[in-house]
C-alpha atoms as a PDB file:
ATOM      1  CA  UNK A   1     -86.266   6.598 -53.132  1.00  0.00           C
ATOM      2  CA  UNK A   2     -87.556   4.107 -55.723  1.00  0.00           C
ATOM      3  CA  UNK A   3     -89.354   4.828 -58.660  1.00  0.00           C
ATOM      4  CA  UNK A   4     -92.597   3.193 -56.408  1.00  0.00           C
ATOM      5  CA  UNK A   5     -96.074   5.212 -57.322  1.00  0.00           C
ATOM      6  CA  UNK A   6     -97.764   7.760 -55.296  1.00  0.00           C
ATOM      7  CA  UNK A   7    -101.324   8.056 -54.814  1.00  0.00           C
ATOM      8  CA  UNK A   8    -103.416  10.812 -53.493  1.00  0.00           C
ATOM      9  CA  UNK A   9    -105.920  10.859 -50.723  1.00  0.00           C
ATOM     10  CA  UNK A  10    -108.603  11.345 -53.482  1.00  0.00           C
ATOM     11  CA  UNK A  11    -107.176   8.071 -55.692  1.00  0.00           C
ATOM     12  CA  UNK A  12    -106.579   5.849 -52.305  1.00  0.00           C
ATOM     13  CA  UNK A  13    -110.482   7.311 -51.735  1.00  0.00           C
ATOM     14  CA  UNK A  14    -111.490   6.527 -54.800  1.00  0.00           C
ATOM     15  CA  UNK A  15    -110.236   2.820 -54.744  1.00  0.00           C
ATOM     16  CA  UNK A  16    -110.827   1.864 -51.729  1.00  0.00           C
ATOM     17  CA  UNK A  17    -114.599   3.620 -52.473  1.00  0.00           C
ATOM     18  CA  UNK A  18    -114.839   5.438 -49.016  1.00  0.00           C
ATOM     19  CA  UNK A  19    -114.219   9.434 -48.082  1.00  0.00           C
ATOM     20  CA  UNK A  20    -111.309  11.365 -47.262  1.00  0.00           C
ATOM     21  CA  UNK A  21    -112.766  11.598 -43.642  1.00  0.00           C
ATOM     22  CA  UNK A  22    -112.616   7.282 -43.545  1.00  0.00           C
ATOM     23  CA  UNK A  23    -109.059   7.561 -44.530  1.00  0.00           C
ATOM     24  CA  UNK A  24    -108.267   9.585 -41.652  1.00  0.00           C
ATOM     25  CA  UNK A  25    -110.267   7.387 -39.209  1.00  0.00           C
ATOM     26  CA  UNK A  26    -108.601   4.343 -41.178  1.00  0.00           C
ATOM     27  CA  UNK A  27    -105.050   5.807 -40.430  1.00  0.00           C
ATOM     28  CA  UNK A  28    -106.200   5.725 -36.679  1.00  0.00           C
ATOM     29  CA  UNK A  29    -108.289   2.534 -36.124  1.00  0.00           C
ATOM     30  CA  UNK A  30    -106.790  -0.279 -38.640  1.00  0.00           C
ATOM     31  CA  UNK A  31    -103.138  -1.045 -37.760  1.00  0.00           C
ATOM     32  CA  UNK A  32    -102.316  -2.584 -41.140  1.00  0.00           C
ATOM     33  CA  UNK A  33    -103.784   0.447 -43.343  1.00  0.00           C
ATOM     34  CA  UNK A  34    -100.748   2.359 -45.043  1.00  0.00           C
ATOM     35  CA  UNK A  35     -99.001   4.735 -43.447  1.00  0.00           C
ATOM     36  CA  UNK A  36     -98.996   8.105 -45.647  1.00  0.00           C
ATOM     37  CA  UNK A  37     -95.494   9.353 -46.899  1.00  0.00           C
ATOM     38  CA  UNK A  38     -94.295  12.887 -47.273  1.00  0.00           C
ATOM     39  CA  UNK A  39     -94.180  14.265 -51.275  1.00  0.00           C
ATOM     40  CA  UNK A  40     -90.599  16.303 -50.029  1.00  0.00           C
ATOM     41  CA  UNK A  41     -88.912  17.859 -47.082  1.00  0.00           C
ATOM     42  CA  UNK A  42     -90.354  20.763 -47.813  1.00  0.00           C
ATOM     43  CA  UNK A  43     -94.024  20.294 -47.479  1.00  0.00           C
ATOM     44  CA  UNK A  44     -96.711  18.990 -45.807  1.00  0.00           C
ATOM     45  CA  UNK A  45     -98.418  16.796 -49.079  1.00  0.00           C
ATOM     46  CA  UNK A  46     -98.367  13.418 -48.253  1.00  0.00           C
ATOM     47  CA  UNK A  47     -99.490  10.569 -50.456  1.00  0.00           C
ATOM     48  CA  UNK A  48    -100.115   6.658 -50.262  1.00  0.00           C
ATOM     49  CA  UNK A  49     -97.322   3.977 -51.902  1.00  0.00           C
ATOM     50  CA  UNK A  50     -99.865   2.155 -54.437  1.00  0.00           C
ATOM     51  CA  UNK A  51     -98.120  -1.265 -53.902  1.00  0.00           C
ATOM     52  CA  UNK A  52     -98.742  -0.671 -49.974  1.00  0.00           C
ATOM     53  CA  UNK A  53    -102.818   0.047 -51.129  1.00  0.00           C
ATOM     54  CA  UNK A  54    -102.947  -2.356 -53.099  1.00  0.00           C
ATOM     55  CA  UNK A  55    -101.401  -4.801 -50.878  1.00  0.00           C
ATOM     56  CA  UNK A  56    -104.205  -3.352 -48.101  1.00  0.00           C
ATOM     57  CA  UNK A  57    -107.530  -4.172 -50.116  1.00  0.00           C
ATOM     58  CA  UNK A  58    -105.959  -7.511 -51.149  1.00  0.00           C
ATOM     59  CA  UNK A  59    -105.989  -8.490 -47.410  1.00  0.00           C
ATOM     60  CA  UNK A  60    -109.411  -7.398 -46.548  1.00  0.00           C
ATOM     61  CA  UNK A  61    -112.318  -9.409 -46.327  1.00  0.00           C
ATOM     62  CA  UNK A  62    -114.645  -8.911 -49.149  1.00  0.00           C
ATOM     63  CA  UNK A  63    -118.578  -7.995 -48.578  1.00  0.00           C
ATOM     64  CA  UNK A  64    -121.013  -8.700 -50.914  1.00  0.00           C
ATOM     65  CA  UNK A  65    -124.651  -7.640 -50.456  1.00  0.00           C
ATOM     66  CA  UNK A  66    -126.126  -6.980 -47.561  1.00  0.00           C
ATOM     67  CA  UNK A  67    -128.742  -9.048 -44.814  1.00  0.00           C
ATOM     68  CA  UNK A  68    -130.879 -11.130 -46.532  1.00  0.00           C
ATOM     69  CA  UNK A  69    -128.741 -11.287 -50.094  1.00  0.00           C
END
């Protein structure tokens, strides 16, 4: 394994500025949103690679304001 960072649910949450419960509908609906990666063979934990997140919001549209701004 490289020496690649980990993030948690909470830091991909916090990031991406959506809830745990998106991230789990993310996983499902978006194709291209990062698949999670198990922390050992041992446990369940899983985590996000941060160049894989990163590389995620980079692709997405950006929204700014709403109707009428």
């Amino acid at each position: 394994m490289s020496d690649e960072r980990i993030l948690s649910y909470k830091k991909v949450s916090e990031r991406l500025g959506v809830g745990r419960s998106s991230l789990y509908r993310y996983r499902s609906e978006i194709p291209d949103f990062p698949k999670p990666v198990r922390l050992g063979p041992q446990t369940r934990r899983v985590g996000f690679l941060a160049s894989e997140v990163e590389a995620f919001i980079k692709a997405r549209p950006r929204v700014t304001g709403g109707p009428g701004k």
